[in-house]
N, C-alpha and C. Protein backbone atom coordinates (compact mmCIF):
# COMPACT_ATOMS: atom_id res chain seq x y z
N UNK A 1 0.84 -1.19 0.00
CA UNK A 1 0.00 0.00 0.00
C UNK A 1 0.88 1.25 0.00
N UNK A 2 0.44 2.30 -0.59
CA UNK A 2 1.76 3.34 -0.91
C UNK A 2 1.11 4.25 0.35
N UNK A 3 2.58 4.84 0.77
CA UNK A 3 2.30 5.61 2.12
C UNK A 3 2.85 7.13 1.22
N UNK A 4 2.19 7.94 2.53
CA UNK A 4 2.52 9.72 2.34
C UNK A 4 3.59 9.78 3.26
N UNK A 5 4.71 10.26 2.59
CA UNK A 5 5.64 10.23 3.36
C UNK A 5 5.88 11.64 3.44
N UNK A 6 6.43 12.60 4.61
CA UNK A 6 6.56 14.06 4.89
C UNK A 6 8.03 14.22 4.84
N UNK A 7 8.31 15.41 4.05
CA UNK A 7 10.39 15.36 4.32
C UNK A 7 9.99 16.58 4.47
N UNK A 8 11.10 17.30 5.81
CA UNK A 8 11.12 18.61 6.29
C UNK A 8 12.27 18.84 5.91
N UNK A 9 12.66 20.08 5.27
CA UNK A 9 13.75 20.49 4.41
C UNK A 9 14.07 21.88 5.03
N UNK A 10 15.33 22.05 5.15
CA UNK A 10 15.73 23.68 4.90
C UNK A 10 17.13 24.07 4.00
N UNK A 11 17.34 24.96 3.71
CA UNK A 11 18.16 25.53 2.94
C UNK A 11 19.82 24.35 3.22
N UNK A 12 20.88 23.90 2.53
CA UNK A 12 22.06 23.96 3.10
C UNK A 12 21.44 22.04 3.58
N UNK A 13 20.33 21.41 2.80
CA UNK A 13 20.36 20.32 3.27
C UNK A 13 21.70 19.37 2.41
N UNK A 14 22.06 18.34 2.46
CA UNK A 14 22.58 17.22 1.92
C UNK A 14 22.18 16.90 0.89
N UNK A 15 22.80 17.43 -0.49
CA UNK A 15 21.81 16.95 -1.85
C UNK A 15 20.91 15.61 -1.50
N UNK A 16 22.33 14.64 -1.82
CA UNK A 16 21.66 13.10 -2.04
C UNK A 16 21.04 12.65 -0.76
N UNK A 17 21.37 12.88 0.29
CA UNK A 17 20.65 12.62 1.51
C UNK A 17 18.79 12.99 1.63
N UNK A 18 18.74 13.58 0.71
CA UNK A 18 17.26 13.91 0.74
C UNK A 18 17.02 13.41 -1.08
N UNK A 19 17.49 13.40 -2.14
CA UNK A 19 16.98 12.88 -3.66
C UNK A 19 16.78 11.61 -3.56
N UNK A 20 17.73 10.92 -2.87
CA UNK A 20 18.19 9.44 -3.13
C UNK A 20 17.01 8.61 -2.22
N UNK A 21 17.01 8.98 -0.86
CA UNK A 21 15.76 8.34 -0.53
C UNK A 21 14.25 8.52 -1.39
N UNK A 22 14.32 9.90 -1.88
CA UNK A 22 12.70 10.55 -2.68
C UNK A 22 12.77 9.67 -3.51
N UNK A 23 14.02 9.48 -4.02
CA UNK A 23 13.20 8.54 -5.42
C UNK A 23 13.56 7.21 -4.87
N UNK A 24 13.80 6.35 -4.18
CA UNK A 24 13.72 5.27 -3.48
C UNK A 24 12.11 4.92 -3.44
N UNK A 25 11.59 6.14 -2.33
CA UNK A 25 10.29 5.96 -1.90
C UNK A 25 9.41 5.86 -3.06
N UNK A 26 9.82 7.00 -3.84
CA UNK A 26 8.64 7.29 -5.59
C UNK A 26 8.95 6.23 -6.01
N UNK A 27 10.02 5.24 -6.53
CA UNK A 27 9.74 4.69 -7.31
C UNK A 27 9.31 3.19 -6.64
N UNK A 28 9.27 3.42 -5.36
CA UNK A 28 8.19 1.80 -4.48
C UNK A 28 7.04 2.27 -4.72
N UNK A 29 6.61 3.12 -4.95
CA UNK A 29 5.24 3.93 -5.30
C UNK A 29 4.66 4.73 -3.94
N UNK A 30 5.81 5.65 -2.98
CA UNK A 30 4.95 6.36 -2.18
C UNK A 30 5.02 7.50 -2.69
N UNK A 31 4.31 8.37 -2.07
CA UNK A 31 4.75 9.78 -2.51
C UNK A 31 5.43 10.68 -1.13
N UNK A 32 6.12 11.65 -1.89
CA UNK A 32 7.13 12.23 -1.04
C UNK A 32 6.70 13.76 -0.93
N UNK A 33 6.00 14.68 0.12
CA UNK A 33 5.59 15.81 0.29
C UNK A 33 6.96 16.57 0.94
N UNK A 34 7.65 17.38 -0.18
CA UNK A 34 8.07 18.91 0.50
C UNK A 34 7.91 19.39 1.69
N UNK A 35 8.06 19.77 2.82
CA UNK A 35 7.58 20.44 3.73
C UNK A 35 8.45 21.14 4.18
N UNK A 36 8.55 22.71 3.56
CA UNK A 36 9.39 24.03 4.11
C UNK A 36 8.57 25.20 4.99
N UNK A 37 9.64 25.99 5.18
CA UNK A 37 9.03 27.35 6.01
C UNK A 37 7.43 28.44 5.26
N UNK A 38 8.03 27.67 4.11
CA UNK A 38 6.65 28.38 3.05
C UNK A 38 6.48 27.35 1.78
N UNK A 39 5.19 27.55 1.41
CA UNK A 39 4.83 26.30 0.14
C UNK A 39 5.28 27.42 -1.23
N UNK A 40 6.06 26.86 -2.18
CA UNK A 40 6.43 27.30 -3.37
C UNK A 40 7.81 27.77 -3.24
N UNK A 41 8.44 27.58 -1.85
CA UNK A 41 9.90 28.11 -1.75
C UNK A 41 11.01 26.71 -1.97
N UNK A 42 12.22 27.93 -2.77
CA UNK A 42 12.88 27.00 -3.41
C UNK A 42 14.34 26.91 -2.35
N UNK A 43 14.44 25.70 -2.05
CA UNK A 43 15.27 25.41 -1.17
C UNK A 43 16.39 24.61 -1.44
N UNK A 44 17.67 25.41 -1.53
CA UNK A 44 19.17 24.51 -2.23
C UNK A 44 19.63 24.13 -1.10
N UNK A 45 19.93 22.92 -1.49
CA UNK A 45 21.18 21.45 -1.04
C UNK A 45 22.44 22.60 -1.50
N UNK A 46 23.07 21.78 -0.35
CA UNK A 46 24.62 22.32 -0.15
C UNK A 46 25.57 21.74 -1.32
N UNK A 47 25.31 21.30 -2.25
CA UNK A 47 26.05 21.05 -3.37
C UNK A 47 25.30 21.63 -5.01
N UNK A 48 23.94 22.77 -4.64
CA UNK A 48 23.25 23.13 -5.24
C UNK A 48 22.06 22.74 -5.84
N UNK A 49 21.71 21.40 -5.30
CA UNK A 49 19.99 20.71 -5.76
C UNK A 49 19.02 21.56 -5.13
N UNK A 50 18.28 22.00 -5.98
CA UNK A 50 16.90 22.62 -5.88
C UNK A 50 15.80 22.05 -5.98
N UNK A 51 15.09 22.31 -4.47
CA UNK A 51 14.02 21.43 -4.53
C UNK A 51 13.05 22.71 -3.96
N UNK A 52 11.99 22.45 -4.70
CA UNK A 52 10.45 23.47 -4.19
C UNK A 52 9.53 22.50 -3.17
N UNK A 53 9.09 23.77 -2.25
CA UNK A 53 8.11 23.14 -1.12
C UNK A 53 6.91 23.03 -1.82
N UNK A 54 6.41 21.81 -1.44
CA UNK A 54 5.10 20.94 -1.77
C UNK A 54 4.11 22.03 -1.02
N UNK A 55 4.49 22.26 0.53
CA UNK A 55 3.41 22.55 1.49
C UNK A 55 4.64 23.98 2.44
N UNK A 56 3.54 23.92 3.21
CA UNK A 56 3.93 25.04 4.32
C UNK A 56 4.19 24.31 5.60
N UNK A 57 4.65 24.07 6.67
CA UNK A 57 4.75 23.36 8.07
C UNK A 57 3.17 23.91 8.16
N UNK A 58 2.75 25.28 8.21
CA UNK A 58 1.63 25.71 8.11
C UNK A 58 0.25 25.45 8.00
N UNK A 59 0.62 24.45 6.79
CA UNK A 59 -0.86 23.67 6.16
C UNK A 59 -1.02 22.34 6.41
N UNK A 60 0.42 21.59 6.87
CA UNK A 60 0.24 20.70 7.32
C UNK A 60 -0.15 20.07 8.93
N UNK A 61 -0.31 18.76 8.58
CA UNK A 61 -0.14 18.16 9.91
C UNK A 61 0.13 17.00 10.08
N UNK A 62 0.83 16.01 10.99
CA UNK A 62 1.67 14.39 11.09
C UNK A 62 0.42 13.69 10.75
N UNK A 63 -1.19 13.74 11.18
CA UNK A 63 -1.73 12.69 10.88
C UNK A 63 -2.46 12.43 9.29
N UNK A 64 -1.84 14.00 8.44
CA UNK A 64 -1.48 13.70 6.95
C UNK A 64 -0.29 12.74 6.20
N UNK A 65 0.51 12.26 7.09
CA UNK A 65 1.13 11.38 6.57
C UNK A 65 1.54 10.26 7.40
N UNK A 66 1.86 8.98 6.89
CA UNK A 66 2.43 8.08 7.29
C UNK A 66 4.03 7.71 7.80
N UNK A 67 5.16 8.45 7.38
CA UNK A 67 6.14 8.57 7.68
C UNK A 67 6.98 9.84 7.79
N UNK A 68 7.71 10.24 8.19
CA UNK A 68 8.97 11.84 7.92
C UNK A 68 10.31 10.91 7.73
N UNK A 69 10.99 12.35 6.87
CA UNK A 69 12.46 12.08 6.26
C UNK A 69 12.88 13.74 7.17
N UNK A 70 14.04 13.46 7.32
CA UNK A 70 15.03 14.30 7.91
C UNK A 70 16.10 14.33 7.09
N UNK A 71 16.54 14.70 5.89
CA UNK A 71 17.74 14.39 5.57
C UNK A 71 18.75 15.11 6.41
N UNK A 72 20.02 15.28 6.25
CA UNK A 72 21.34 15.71 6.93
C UNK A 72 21.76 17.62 6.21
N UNK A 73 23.12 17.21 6.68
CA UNK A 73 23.42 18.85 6.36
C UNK A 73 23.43 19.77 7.23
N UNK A 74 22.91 21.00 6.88
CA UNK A 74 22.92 21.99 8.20
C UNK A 74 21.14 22.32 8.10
N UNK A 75 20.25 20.99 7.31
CA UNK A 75 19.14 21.68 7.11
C UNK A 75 18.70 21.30 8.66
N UNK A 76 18.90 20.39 9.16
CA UNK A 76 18.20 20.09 10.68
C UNK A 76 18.35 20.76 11.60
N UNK A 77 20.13 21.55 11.52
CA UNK A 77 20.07 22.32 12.35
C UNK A 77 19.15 23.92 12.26
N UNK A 78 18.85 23.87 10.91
CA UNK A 78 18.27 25.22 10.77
C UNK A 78 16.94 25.22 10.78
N UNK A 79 16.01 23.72 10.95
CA UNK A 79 14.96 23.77 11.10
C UNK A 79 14.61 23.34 12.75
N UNK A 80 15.50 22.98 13.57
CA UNK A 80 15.43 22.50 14.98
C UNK A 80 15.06 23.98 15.71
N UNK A 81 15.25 25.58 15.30
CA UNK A 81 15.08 26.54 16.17
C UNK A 81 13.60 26.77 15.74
N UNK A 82 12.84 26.17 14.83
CA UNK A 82 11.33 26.37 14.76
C UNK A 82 10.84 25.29 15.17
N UNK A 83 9.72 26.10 16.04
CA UNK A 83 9.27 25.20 16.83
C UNK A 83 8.07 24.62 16.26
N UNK A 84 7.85 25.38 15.19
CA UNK A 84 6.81 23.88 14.43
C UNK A 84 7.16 22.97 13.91
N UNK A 85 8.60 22.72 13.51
CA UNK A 85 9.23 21.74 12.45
C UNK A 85 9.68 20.94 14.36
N UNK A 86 9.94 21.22 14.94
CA UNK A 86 10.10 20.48 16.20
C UNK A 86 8.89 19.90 16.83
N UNK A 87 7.60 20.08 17.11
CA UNK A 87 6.46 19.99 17.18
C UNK A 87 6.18 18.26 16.31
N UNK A 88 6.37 18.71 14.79
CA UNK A 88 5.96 18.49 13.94
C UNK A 88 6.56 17.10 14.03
N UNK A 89 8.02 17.24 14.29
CA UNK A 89 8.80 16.11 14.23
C UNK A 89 8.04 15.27 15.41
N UNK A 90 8.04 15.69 16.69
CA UNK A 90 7.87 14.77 17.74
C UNK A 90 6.77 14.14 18.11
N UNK A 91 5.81 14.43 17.03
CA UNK A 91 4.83 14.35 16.72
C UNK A 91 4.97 12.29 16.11
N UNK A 92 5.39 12.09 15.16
CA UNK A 92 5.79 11.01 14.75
C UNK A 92 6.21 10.22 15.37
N UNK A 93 7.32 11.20 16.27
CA UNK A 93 7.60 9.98 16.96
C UNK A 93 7.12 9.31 18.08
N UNK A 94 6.03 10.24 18.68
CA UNK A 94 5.21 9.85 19.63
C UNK A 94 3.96 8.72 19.46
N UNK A 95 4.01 9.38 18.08
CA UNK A 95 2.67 8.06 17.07
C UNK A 95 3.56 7.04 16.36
N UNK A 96 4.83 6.79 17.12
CA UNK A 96 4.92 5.76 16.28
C UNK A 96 5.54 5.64 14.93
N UNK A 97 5.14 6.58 14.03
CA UNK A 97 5.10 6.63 12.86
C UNK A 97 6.48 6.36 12.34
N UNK A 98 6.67 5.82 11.03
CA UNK A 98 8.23 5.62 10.74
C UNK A 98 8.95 6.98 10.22
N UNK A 99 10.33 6.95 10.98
CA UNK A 99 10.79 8.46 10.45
C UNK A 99 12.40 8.10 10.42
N UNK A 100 12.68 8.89 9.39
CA UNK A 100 13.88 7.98 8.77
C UNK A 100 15.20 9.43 8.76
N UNK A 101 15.70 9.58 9.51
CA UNK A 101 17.43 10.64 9.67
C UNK A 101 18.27 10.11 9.25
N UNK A 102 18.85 11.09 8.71
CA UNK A 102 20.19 10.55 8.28
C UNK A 102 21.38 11.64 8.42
N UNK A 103 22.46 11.41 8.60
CA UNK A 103 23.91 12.59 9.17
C UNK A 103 23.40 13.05 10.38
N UNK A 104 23.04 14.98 10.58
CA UNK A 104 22.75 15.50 10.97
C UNK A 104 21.44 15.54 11.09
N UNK A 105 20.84 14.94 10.88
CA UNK A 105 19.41 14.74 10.95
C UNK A 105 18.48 14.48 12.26
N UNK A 106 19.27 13.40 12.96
CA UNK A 106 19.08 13.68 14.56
C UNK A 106 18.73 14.85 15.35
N UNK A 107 19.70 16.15 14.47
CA UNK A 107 19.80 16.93 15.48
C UNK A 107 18.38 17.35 15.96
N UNK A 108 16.94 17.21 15.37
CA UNK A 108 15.80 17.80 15.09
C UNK A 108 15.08 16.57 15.83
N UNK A 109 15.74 15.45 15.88
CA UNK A 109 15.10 14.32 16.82
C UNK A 109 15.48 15.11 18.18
N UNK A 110 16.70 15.83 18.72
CA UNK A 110 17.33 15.71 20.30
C UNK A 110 16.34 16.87 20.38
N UNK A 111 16.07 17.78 19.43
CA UNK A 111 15.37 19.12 19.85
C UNK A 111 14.08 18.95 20.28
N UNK A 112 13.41 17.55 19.77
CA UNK A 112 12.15 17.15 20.19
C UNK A 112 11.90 16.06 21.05
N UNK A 113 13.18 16.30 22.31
CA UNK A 113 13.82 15.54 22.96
C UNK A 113 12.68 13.80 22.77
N UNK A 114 13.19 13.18 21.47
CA UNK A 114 12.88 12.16 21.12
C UNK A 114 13.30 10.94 21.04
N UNK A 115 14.63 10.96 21.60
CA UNK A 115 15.59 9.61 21.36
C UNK A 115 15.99 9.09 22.29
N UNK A 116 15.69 9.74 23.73
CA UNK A 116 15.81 9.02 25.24
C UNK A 116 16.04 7.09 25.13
N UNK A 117 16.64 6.60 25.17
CA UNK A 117 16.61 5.09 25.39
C UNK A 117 16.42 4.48 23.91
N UNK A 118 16.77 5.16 22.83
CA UNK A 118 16.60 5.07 21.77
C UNK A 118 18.22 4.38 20.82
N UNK A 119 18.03 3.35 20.37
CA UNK A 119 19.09 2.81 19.45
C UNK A 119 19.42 3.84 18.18
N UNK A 120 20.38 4.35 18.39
CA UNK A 120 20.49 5.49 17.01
C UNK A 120 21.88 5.41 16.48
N UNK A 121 21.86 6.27 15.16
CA UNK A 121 23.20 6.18 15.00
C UNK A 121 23.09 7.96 14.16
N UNK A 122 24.42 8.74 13.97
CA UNK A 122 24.41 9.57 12.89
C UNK A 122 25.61 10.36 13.30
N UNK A 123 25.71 11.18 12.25
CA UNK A 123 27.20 11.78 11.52
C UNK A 123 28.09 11.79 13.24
N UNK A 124 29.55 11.00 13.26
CA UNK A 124 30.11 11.08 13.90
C UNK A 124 30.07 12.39 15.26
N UNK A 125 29.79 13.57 14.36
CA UNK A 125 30.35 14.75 15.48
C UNK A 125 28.90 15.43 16.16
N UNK A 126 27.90 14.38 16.11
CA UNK A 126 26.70 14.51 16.74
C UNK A 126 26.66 13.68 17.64
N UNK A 127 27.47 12.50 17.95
CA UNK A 127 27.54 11.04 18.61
C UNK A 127 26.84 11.90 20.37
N UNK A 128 28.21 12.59 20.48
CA UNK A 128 28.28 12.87 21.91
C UNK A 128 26.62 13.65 22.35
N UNK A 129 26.15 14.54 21.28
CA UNK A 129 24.88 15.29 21.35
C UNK A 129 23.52 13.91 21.89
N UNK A 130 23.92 13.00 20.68
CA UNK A 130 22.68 11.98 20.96
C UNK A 130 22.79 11.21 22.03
N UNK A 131 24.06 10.91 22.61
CA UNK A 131 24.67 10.08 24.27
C UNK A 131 24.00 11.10 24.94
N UNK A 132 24.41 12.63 25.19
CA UNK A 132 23.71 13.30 26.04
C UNK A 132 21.91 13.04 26.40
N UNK A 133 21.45 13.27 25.06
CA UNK A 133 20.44 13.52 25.27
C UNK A 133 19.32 12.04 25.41
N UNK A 134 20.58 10.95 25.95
CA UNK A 134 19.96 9.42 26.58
C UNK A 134 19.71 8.74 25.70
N UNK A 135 20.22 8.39 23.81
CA UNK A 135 20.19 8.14 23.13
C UNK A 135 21.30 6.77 23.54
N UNK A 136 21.06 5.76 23.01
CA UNK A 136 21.89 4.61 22.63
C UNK A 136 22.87 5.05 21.71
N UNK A 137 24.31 5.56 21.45
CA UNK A 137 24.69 5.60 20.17
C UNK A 137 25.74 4.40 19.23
N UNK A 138 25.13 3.91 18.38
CA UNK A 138 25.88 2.99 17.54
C UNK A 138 26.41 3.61 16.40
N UNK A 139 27.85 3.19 16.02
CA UNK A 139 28.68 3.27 14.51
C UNK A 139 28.14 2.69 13.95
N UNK A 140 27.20 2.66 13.11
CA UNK A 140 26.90 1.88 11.94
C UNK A 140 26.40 2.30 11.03
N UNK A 141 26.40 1.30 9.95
CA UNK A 141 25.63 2.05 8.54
C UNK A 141 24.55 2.18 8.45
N UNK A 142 23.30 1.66 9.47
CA UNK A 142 21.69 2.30 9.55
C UNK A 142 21.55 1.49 10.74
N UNK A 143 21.02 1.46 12.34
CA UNK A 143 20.31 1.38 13.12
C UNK A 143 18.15 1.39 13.06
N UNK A 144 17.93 0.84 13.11
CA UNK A 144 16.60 0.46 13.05
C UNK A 144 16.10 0.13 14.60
N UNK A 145 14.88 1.29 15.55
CA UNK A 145 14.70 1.09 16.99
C UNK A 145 13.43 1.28 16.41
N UNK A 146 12.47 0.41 16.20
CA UNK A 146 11.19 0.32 15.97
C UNK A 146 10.54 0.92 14.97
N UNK A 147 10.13 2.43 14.72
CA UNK A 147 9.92 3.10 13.99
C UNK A 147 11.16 3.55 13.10
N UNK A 148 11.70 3.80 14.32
CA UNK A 148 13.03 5.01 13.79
C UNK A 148 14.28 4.51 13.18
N UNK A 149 14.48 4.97 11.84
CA UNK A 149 16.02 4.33 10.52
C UNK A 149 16.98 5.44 10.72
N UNK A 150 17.73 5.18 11.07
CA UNK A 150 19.11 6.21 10.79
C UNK A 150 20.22 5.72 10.70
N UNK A 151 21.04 6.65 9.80
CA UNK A 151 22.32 6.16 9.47
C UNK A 151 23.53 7.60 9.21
N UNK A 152 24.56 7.08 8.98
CA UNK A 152 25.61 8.03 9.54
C UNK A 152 25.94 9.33 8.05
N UNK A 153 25.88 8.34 6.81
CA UNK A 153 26.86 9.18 6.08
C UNK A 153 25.81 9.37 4.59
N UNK A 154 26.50 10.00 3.83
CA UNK A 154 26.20 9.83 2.74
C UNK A 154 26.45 8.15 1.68
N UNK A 155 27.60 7.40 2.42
CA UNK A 155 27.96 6.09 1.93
C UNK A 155 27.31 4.92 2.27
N UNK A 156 26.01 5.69 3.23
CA UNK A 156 24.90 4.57 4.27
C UNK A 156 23.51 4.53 3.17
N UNK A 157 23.81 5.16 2.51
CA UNK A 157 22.01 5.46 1.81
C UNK A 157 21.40 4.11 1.62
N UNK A 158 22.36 3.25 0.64
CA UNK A 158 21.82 1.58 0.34
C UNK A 158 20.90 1.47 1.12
N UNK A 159 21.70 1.45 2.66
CA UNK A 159 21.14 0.34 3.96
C UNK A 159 20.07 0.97 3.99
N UNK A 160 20.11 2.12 4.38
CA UNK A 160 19.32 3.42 4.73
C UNK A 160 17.67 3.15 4.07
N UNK A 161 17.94 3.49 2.86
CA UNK A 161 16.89 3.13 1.83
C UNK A 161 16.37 2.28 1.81
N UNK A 162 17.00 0.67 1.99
CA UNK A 162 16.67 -0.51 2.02
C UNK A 162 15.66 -0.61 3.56
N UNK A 163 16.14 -0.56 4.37
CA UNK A 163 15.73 -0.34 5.74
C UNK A 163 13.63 0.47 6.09
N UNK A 164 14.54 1.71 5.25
CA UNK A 164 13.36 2.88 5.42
C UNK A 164 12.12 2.26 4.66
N UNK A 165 12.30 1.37 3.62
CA UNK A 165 11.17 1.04 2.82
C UNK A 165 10.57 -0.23 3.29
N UNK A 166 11.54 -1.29 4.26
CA UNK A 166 10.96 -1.89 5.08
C UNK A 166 10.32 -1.54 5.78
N UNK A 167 10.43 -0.51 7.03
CA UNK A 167 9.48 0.47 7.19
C UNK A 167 7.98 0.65 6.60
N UNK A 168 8.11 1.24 5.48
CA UNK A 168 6.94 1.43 4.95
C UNK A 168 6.39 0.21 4.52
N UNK A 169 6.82 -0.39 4.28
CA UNK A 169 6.05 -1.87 3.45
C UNK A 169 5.62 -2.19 5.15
């Protein structure tokens, strides 16, 4: 059954960290909703991919979709000081719902202090952030704690992908 999957994006995200799963998901047949600070804004990846918002944090809400993507970069950190994209996030994870980080992507899980006792993994120089904030932290190429897929790098996507769509299936 194809799920609505939500990706929260900001400026300065991880190209492939956010394309590579989208078309993972599109081509299992889910669909993948945009979700920026405004609907129609165009938001560049740190290696210059341009992607336009589907929606607004605004118009949406978690029990419109079935899963969230976090990709990496500095977009998590720049969406962790709004507190609707924090809201929004902890939202999922409170329902359960599958939500899939990757690098820096966590950082928007610790802001929605969500990973307490939680098996995680992501970009090395966050390790100590996710230990703090009572997180399990593992080196590996994707960690899977019920709902929640994460993985460390851009060289994790395979697992990552493979993982996240178990998830959804």
């Amino acid at each position: 059954m194809a799920k609505k999957i939500a990706a929260v994006l900001a400026n300065d995200f991880e190209d492939i960290e956010f394309t590579e799963p989208a078309k993972a998901y599109e081509e299992a047949g889910h669909t993948v909703t945009v979700i920026g600070k405004s609907k129609g804004e165009v938001i560049t990846g740190k290696h210059g991919a341009k992607v336009t918002a589907n929606a607004s944090i605004d118009e949406v809400k978690p029990s419109d979709f079935d899963a969230l993507l976090i990709a990496g970069g500095y977009s998590p950190d720049n969406l962790r000081d709004d507190d609707r994209f924090v809201a929004f996030t902890k939202a999922f994870m409170d329902e359960n719902k599958g939500v899939f980080a990757i690098c820096h992507g966590p950082q928007l899980l610790i802001t929605a202090e969500a990973v307490k006792d939680r098996n995680i993994t992501g970009y090395k120089s966050i390790a100590v952030d996710l230990k703090n904030a009572g997180a399990q932290y593992k080196d590996e190429e994707v960690v899977v704690c019920h709902n929640l897929v994460t993985s460390r790098t851009p060289d994790d996507l395979p697992a990552f992908n493979r993982e996240s769509l178990k998830v959804l299936a």
